[in-house]
Structure formats: C-alpha cells, structure tokens
Protein backbone atom coordinates (compact mmCIF):
# COMPACT_ATOMS: atom_id res chain seq x y z
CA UNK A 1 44.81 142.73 161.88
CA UNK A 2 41.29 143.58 162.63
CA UNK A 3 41.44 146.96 162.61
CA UNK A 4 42.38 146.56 158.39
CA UNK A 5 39.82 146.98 155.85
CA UNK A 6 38.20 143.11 154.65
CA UNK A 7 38.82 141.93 151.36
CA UNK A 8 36.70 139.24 150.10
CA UNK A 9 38.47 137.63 146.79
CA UNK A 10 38.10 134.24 145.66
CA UNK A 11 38.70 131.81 142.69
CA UNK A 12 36.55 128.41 141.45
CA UNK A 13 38.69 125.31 141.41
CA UNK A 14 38.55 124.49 138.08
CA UNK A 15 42.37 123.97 137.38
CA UNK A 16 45.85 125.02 137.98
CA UNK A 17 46.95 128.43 137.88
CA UNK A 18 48.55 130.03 134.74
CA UNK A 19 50.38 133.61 134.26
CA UNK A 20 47.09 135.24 133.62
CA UNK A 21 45.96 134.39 136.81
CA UNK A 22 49.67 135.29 138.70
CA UNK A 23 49.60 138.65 136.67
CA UNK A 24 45.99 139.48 136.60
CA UNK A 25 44.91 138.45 140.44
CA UNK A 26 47.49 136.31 142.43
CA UNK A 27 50.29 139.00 142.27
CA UNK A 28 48.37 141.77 143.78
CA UNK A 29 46.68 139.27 146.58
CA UNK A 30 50.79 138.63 147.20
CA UNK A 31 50.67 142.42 147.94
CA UNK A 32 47.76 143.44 149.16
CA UNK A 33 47.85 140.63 152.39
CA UNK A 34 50.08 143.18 153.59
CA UNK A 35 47.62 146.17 154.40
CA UNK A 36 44.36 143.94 154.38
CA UNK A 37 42.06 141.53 156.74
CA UNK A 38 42.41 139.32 153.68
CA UNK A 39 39.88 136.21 153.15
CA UNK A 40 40.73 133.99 149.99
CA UNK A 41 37.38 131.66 149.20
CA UNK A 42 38.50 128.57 146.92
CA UNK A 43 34.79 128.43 145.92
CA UNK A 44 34.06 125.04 145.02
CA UNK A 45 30.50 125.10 145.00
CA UNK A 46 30.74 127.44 142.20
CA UNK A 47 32.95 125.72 140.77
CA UNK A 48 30.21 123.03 140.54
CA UNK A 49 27.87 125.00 138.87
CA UNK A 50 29.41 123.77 135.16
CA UNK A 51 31.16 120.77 136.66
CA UNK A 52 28.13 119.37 138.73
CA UNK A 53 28.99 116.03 136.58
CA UNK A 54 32.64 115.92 137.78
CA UNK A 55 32.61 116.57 141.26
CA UNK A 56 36.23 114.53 141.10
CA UNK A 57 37.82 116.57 139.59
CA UNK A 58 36.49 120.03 141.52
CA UNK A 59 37.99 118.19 144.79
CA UNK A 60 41.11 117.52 142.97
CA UNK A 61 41.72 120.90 142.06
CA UNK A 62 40.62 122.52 145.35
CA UNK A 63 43.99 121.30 146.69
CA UNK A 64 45.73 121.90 143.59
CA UNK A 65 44.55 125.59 144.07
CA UNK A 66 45.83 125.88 147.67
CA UNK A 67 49.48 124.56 146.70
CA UNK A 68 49.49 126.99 143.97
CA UNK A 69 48.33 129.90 145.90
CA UNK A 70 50.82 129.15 148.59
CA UNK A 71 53.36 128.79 145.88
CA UNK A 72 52.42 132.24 144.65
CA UNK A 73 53.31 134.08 147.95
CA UNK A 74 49.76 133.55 150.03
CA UNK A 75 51.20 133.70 153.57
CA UNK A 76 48.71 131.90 155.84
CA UNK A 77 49.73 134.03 158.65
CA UNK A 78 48.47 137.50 156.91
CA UNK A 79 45.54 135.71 154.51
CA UNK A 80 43.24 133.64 155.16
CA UNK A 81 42.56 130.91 152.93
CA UNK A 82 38.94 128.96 153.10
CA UNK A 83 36.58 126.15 151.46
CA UNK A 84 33.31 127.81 150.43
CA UNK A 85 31.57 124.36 150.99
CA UNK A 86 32.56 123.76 154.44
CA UNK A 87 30.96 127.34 155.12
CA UNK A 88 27.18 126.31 155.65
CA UNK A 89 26.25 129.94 156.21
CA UNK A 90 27.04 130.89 152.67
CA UNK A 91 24.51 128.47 151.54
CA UNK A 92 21.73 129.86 153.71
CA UNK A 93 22.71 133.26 152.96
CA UNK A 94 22.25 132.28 149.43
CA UNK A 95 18.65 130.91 150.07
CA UNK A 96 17.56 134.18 151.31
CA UNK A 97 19.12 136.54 149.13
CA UNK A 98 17.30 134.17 146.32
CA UNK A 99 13.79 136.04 147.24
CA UNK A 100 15.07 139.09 146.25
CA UNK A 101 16.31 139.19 142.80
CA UNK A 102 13.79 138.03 139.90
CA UNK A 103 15.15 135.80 137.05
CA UNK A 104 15.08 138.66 134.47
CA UNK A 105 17.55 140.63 136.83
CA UNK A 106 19.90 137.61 137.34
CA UNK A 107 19.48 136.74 133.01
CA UNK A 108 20.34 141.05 132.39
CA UNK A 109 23.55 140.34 134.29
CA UNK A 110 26.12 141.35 131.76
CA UNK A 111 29.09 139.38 132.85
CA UNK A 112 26.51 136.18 132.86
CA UNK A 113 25.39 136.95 129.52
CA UNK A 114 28.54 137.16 128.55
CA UNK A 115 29.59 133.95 129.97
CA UNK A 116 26.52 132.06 128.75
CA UNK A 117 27.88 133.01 124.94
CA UNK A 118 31.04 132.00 125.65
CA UNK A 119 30.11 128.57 126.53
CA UNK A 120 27.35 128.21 123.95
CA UNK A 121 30.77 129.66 121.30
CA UNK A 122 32.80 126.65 123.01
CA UNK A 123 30.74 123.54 123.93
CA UNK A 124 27.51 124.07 121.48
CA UNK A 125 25.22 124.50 124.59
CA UNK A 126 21.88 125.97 124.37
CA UNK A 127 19.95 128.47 126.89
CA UNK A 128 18.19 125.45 128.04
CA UNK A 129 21.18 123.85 128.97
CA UNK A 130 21.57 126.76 131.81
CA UNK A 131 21.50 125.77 134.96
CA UNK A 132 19.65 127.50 137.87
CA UNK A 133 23.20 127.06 139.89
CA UNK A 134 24.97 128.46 137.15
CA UNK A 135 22.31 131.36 136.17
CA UNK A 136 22.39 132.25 140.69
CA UNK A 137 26.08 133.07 140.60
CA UNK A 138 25.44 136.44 141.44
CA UNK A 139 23.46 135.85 144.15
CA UNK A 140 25.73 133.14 145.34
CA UNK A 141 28.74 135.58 145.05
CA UNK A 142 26.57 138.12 146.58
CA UNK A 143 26.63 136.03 149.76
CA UNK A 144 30.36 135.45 149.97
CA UNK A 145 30.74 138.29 149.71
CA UNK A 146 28.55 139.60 152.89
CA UNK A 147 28.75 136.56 155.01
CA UNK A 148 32.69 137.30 155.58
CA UNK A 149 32.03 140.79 155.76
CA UNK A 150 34.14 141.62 152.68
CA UNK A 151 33.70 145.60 152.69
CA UNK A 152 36.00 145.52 149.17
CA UNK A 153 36.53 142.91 146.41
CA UNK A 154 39.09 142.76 143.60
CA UNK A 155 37.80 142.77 140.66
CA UNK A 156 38.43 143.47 136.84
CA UNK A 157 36.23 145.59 134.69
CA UNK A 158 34.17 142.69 133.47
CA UNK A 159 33.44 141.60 136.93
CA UNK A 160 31.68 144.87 138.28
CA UNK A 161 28.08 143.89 137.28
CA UNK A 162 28.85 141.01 139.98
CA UNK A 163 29.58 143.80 142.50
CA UNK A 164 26.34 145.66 141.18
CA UNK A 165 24.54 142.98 142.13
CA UNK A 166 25.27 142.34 145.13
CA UNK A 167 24.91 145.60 146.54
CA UNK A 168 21.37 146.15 145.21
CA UNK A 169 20.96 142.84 147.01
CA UNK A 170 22.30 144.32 150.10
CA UNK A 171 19.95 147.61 149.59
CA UNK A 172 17.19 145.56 149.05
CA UNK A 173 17.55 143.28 152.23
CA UNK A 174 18.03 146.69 154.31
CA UNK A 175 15.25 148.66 152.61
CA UNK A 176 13.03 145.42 154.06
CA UNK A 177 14.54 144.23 157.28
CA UNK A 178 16.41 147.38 158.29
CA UNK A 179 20.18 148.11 158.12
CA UNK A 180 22.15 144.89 159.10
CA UNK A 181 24.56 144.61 155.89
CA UNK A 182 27.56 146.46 154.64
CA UNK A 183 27.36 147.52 151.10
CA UNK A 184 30.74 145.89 149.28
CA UNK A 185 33.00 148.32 147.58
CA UNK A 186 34.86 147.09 144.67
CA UNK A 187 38.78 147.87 144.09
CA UNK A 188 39.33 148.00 140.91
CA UNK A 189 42.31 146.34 139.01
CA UNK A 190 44.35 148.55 136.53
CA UNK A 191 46.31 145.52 134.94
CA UNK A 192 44.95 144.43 131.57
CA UNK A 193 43.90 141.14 131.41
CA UNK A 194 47.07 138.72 129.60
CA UNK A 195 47.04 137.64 126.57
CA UNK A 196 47.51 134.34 125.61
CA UNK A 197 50.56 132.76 123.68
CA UNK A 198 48.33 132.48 120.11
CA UNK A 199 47.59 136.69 120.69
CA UNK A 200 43.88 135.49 122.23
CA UNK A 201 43.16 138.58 124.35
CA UNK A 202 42.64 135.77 127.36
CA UNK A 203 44.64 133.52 128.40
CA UNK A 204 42.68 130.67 129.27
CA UNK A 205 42.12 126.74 130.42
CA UNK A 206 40.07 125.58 127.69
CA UNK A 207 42.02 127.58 125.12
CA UNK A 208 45.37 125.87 124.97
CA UNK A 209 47.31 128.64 125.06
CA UNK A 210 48.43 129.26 128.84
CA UNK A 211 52.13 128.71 130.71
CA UNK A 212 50.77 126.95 133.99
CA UNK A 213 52.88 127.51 136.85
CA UNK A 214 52.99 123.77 137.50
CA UNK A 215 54.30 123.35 133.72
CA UNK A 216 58.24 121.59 133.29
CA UNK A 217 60.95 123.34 131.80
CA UNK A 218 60.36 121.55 128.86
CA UNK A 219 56.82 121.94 128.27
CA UNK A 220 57.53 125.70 128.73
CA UNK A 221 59.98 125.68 126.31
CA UNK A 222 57.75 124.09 123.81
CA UNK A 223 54.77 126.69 124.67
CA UNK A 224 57.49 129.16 124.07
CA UNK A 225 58.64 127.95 120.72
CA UNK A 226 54.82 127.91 119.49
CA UNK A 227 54.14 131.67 120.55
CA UNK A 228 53.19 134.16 117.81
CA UNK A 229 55.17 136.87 116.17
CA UNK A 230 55.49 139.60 113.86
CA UNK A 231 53.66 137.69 110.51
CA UNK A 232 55.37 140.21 108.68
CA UNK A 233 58.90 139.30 109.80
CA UNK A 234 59.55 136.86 106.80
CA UNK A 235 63.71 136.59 107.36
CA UNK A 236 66.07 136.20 110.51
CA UNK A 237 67.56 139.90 109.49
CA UNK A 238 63.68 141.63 108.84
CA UNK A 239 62.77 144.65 110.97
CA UNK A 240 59.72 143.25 113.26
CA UNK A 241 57.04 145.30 114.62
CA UNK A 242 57.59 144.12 118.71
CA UNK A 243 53.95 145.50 119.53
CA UNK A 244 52.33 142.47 117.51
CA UNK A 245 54.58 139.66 119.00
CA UNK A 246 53.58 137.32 122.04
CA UNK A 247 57.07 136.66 122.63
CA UNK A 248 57.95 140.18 122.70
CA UNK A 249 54.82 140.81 124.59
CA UNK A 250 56.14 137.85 127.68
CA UNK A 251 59.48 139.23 127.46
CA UNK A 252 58.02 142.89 129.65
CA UNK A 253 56.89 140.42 131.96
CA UNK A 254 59.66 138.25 132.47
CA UNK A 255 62.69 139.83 130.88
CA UNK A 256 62.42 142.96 132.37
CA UNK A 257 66.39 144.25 133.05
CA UNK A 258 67.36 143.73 129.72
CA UNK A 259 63.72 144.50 127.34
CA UNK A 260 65.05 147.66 126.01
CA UNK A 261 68.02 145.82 124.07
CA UNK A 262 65.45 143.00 123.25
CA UNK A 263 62.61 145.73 122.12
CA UNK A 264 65.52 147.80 119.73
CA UNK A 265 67.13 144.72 118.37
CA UNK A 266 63.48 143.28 117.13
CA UNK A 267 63.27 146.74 116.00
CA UNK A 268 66.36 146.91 113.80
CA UNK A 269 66.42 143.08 112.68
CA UNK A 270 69.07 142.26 114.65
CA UNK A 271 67.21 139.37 116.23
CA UNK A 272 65.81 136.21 115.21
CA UNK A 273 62.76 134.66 116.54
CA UNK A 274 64.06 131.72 117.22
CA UNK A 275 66.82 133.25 119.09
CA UNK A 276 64.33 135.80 120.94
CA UNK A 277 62.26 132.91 121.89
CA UNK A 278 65.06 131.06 123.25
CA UNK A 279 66.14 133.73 125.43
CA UNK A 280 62.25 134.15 126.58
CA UNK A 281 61.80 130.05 127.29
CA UNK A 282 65.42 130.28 129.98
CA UNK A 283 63.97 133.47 131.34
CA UNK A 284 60.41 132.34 131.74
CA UNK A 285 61.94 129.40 133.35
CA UNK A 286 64.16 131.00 135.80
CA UNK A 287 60.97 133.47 136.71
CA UNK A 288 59.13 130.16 137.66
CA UNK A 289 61.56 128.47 139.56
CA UNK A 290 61.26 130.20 143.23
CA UNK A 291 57.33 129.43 142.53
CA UNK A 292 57.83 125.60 141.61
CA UNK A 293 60.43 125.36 145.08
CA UNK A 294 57.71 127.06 147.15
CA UNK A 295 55.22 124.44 145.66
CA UNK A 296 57.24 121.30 146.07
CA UNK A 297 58.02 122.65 149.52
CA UNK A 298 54.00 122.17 150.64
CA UNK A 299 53.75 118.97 148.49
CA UNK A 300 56.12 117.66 150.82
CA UNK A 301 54.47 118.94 153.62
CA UNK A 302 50.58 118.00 153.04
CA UNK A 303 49.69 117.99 156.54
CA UNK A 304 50.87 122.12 156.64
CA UNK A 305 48.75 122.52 153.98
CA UNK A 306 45.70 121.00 155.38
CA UNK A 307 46.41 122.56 158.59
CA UNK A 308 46.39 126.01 156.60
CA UNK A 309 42.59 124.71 155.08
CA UNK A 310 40.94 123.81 158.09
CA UNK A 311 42.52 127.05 160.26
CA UNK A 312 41.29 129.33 157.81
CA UNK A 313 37.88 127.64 157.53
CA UNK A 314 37.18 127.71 161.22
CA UNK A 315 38.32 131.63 161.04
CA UNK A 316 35.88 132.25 158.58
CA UNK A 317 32.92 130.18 159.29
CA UNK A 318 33.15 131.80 162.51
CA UNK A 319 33.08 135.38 160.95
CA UNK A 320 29.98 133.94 158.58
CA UNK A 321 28.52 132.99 161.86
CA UNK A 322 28.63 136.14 163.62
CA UNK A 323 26.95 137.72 160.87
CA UNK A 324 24.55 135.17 160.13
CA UNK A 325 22.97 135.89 163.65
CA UNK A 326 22.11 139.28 162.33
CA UNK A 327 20.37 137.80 159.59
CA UNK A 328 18.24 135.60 160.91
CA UNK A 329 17.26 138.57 163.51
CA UNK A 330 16.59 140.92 160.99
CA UNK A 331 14.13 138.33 159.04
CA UNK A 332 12.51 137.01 162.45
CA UNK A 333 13.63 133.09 162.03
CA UNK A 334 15.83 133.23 165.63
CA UNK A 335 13.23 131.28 166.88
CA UNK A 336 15.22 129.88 170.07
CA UNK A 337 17.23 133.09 170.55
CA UNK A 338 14.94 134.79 172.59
C-alpha cells in the first residue's frame, strides 16, 4: 500500500449524502481505493467555518458522514477514513502557512468569491459577515492537504483555484525554508456536476431538490413525482423532448439496461410522465437498496464504526506527524530536537 500514489480527498460534515455527491465524488473514491494510498478527511473544522453557531449539529453529521461513506463502498481496509479535528498538526500547519498568503490573495480566490455570492444570494449576508475561518479555507485546505502528504486531490473544475493555492503556498514555504514539501497535483474529475430534481444545475442541501441516500422509499417516490419535465409535453400521447426532463435525465443514471426504450418512447409519445416517473421512483429505489443494507449494517454495529474513526485517525495523525517534524526543522522552532 505504500508504495501507491496519496490521495488526499475530503468532505465538511454538513449533512447526509445525496446522488450528487455518490455520482460526482463518492463513486470514484469507491474506485479509486483500489490503486491509491487513499486518506478520506471528514473535515469538521471546516465545516465550522459557517456553522461555528451549531457545533451540534457538525458532530452529528460527522458520524452521519462515516455511515454514509461506508454505505457507499469506503472499505476501511484500502481507505483511510479520519477526523480533521483530532489531527492537531493540521491546525499548526495552518498557523504557519497563514504568514504567507496576504488577505487580497485569499479574497481573489475564485471558488471563495464564488462561494461568498452564493451565500450572500441565499441567507442575505454581507462581506462583513465573512469570517476570517471561512475567508482561510484555502490555507486551511492547503494544510490537509500537505500534512498527509496528499501528492493528488480530486477535484472538480470549480475546485482548482483551491489546488492553486496551495501549491503557491508550498512554493512559497520552499523558496524560504528550502525544499521540505511536495507540490499537490490535482486529478481532475470528468463527470459533470448533477443536476438537481427542479433542473438546478446543482444538486444541493439548502436547495430542496436532492434524493439523499438515507431518504425512504416513500419520500423518494414523492421527490420523484415532483421532478421536472418536458413543459412542452401538454398530453399523455405528446412527443417530449427527453434532453429537457429531470426524470429522463435520472433515468441514465439509474435505469440504465432499459434507457434506450425509455429515451424512444418519450420520443414518440408513447409514454406518460406519470408512468415514466413511476418506473424511475421503483428503479431509483432498487439502486438504493444495497446502499441503505450496507448502512443499517454499521448502524447496528457502532462500535465497528468507531473503531474504523479512531484507526484511521491514529494512521494519519501519525503521517501529519512525520511531516510536521520537517516543518518545524525547516522554520527553526525544534527547539528540544537537537
């Protein structure tokens, strides 16, 4: 296992995960466990950088996060799942790396610009409102990122100003204290981001219009039943235009062996959309199922799943360790080492 690459990929604890996060991230951490020194950082403290007022409910979430990515496939004997809190190093690494980037750097950031709109868009906030915590993500991320020695990082397009950053952090510590960090590497993700059910290009949380994998049969049949179609398709018998419909959109995902009879009967209105959603609810239920069975399985079994917390914390507090000793030599404070 060590002679594999590291991957350093991680995800705050803000809430159960839903199909954009299966299709989008999960799904190819399932796969790529399999040729990769893989660490997966529930990163709570991040996670408290816009819930610093609900620390409840980031706690909650940090083990509904581990159930779900266990659910998902996460095999604890190839991946190795950790607490960013209970990783002291990151924090210090943080501190440090803090000297080196100036506030208009951190405020050019595109992806936090972007994000700072997006919750000024949802919650009214203002600039002021902008936390320092929330404004150092970067350089927080940037120290996850080198303290487990994560030489690549899945990410989507609108994450690689994240990656930026944190390599001109790493150039800048070496050009200063000499060569002692790995520059990160970013592996890109092809898959689109998902869509969610109201034709939102993102699926997301706050905008009601996500399949969790923790939702019933019955609340995914109701999410179902609310999805979006053709506008244009006024009548059962109408021709429909498949490339505008959420339903037909869920049904390449989950309805895979039979979408070519589903995609030429929309086509030729020879299907309802009451019907097609139907038939999109039982499959989208039946993809879910092996995923709920895995989850019950470790709800039934908490002390497996803290077990699988606290092994993978020690495994990569110690790897933060190691390389925390060549930080503090590079910058002179290993005052008792000598």
């Amino acid at each position: 296992m060590e002679d594999k690459k590291n991957i350093l990929t991680g995800i705050r604890p803000t809430g159960n995960l839903h199909l954009g996060h299966y299709f989008g991230a999960v799904g190819n951490w399932v796969k790529s466990q399999e040729d990769y020194n893989e660490f997966i950082e529930i990163a709570d403290v991040q996670a408290l950088t816009d819930n610093f007022n609900n620390p409840d409910k980031v706690r909650k979430n940090v083990r509904e996060l581990t159930l779900d990515l266990l659910a998902c496939g996460i095999d604890p004997n190839k991946a190795t799942i950790f607490i960013q809190s209970m990783i002291p190093e990151i924090a210090e690494l943080t501190v440090y790396y803090s000297n080196l980037v100036t506030i208009a750097r951190l405020e050019r950031n595109p992806t936090i610009k972007t994000e700072i709109a997006q919750k000024k868009e949802l919650f009214g906030q203002t600039g002021e409102s902008v936390t320092y915590g929330f404004l150092g993500y970067p350089v927080s991320q940037a120290a996850d990122i080198t303290a487990l020695g994560g030489t690549l990082v899945p990410v989507g397009e609108d994450q690689l100003p994240l990656i930026e950053q944190a390599r001109e952090i790493v150039r800048k510590f070496n050009s200063i204290y000499g060569e002692t960090l790995q520059e990160p590497e970013h592996l890109l993700s092809n898959i689109p981001r998902l869509k969610g059910l109201d034709g939102n290009e993102k699926m997301g949380k706050s905008l009601g219009n996500a399949i969790f994998l923790v939702d019933s049969d019955e609340v995914v049949t109701k999410k179902v039943m609310e999805a979006i179609t053709d506008k244009n398709k006024i009548h059962k018998d109408d021709p429909a235009n498949p490339d505008v419909c959420m339903v037909h959109y869920y049904h390449k995902l989950v309805s895979k062996d039979n979408i070519e009879t589903i995609t030429d009967e929309c086509k030729k209105g020879k299907r309802g959309c009451i019907q097609c959603k139907k038939e999109l609810a039982k499959n989208m239920i039946e993809f879910l199922r092996p995923i709920k069975e895995k989850r019950k399985y470790y709800e039934d079994n908490p002390e497996e799943v803290d077990m699988i917390l606290k092994e993978g914390t020690k495994k990569a507090r110690f790897r933060a360790s190691e390389t925390m000793a060549k930080v503090r030599k590079a910058i002179k404070i290993d005052y008792f080492n000598e």
